[in-house]
Protein backbone atom coordinates (compact mmCIF):
# COMPACT_ATOMS: atom_id res chain seq x y z
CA UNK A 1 -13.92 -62.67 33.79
CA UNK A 2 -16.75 -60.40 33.84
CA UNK A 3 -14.94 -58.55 37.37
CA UNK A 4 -11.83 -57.98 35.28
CA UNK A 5 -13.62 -56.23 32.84
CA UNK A 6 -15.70 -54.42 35.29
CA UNK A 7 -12.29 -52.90 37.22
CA UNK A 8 -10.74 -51.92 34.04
CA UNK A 9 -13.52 -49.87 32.99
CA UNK A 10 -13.72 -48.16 35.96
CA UNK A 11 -10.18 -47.27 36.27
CA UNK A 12 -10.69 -45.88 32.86
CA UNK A 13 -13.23 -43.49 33.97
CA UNK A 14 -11.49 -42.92 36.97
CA UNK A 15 -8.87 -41.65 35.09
CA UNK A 16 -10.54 -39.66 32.75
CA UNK A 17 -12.26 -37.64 35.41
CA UNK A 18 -8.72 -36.72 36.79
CA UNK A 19 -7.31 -35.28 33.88
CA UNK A 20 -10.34 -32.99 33.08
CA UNK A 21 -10.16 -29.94 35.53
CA UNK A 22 -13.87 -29.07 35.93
CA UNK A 23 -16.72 -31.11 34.23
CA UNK A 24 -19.35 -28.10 34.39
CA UNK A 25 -17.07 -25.66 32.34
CA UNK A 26 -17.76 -28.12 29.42
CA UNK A 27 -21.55 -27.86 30.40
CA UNK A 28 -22.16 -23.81 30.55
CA UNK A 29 -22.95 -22.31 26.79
CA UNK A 30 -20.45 -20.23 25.31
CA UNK A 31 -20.83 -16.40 25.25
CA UNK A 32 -22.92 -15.47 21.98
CA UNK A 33 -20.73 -13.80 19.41
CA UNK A 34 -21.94 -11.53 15.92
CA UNK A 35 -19.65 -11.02 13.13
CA UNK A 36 -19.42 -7.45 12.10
CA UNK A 37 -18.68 -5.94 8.80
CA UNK A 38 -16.26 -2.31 9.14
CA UNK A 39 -15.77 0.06 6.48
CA UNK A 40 -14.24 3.04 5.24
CA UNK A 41 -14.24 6.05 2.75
CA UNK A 42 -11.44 5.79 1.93
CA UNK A 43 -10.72 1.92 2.36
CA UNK A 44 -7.69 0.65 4.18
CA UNK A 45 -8.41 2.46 7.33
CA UNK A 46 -6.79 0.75 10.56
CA UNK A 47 -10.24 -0.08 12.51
CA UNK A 48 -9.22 -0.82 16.49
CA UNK A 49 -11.66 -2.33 18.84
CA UNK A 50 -11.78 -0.96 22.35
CA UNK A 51 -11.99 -4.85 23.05
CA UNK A 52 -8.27 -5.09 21.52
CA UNK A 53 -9.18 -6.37 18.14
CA UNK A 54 -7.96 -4.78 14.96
CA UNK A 55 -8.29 -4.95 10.95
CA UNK A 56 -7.74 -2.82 8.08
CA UNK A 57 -11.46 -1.83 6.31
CA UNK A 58 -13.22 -3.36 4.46
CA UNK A 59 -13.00 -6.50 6.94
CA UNK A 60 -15.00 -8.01 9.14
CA UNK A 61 -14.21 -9.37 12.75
CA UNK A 62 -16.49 -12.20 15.29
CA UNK A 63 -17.00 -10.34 18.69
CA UNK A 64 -18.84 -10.94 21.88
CA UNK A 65 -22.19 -9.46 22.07
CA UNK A 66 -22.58 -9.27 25.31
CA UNK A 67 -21.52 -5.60 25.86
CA UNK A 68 -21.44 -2.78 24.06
CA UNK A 69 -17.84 -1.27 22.69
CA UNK A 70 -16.36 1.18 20.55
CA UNK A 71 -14.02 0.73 17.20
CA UNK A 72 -11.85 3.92 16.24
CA UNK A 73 -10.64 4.21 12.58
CA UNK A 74 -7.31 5.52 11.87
CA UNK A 75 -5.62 6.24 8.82
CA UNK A 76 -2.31 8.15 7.66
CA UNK A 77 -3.72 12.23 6.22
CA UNK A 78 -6.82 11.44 7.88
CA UNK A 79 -8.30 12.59 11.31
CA UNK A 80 -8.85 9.84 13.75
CA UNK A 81 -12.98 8.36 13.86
CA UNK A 82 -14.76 6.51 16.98
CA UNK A 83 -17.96 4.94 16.54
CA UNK A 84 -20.33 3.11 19.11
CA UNK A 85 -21.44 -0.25 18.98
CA UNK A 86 -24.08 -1.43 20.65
CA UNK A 87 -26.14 -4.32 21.83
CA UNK A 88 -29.65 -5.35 20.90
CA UNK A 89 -31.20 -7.75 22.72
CA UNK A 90 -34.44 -9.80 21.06
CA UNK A 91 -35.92 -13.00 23.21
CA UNK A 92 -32.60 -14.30 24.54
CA UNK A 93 -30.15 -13.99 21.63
CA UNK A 94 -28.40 -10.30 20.59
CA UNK A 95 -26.81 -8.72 17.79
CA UNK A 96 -24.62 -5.78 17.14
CA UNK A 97 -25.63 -2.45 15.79
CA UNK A 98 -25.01 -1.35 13.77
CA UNK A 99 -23.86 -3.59 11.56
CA UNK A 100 -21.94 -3.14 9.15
CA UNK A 101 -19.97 -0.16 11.06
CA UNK A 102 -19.38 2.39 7.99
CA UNK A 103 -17.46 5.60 8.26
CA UNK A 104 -16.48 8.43 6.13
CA UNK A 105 -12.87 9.44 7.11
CA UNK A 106 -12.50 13.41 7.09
CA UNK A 107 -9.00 14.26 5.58
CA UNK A 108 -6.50 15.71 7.96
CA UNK A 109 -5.75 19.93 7.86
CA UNK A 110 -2.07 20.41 6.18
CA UNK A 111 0.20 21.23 9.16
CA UNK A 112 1.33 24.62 9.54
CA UNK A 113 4.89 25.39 8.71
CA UNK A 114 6.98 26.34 11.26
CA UNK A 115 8.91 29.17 10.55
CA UNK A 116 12.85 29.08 10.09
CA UNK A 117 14.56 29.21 12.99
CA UNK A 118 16.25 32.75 13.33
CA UNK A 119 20.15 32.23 12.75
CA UNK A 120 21.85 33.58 15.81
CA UNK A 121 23.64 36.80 15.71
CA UNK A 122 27.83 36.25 14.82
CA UNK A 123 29.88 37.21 18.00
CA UNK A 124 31.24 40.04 17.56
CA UNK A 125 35.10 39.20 18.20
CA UNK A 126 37.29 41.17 21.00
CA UNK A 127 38.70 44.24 20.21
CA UNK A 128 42.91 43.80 20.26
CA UNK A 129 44.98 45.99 22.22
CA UNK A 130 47.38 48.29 20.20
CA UNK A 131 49.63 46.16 17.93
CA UNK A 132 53.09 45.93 19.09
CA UNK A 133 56.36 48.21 17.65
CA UNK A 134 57.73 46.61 14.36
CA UNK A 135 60.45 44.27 15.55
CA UNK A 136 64.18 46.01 14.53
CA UNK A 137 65.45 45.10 11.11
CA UNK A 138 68.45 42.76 11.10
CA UNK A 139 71.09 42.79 9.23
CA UNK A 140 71.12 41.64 5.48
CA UNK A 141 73.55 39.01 6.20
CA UNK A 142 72.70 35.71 5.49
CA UNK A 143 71.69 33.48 8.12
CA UNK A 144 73.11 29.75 8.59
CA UNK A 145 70.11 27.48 9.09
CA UNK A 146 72.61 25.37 11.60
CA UNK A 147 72.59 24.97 15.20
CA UNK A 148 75.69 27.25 16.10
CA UNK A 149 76.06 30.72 15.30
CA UNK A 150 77.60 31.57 12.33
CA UNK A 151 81.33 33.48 12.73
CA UNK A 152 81.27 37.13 12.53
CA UNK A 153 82.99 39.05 10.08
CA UNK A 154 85.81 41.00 10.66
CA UNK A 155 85.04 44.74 10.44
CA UNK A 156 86.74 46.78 7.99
């Protein structure tokens, strides 16, 4: 009894050990992460990571802080603001700085109107040849709107 036991657990842990991949990926620590904090003046600025993450200010995102990176703020009548983040590293753990990221978002210049466009000078159309000779006057009889001619009259 005890050998049936004995081959069914280890066909259990046989087969657990083929459906994980690799064992030691469970065992290495994962990378440390900080949360930071962005803001804006004015708030609801579009705040881009140069990691890929984004959020609109005031928010707050979880990155790695394992390297430094950059976060640009963008908002609509506003210029464009990049700021550096950095790592600081203190007996084995780091943080972010700074933290929270705060920016004051300078507002855009108007643009400059671009004049009208200059309406193109009209053509100036051909000059016509001499106009032809009045066509002879006909005679005041009455035409016949048919298809055959209409009989002349006898002269007098």
């Amino acid at each position: 009894m005890y050998r049936v036991f004995l081959i069914a657990g280890s066909a259990l842990l046989l087969a657990a050990c083929s459906s994980t991949s690799n064992w030691f990926d469970a065992l290495k620590p994962s990378p440390a992460t900080d949360t930071v904090q962005f803001e804006s003046e004015p708030p609801g600025a579009d705040a881009r990571t140069s990691t890929g993450q984004t959020c609109r200010t005031p928010c707050s995102l979880t990155l790695n802080s394992d390297a430094p990176f950059s976060v640009t703020f963008t908002l609509n009548g506003y210029l464009p603001e990049t700021e550096q983040v950095e790592v600081i590293g203190d007996g084995g753990s780091s943080r972010l700085r700074p933290n929270p990221v705060m920016v004051e978002l300078s507002a855009a210049p108007p643009a400059a109107k671009k004049p009208a466009p200059k309406k193109p000078a009209p053509k100036k159309k051909p000059v016509a040849a001499a106009k032809p000779a009045a066509a002879p006057q006909q005679s005041a009889a009455p035409q016949a709107s048919a298809p055959w001619p209409a009989p002349q009259q006898p002269a007098r």
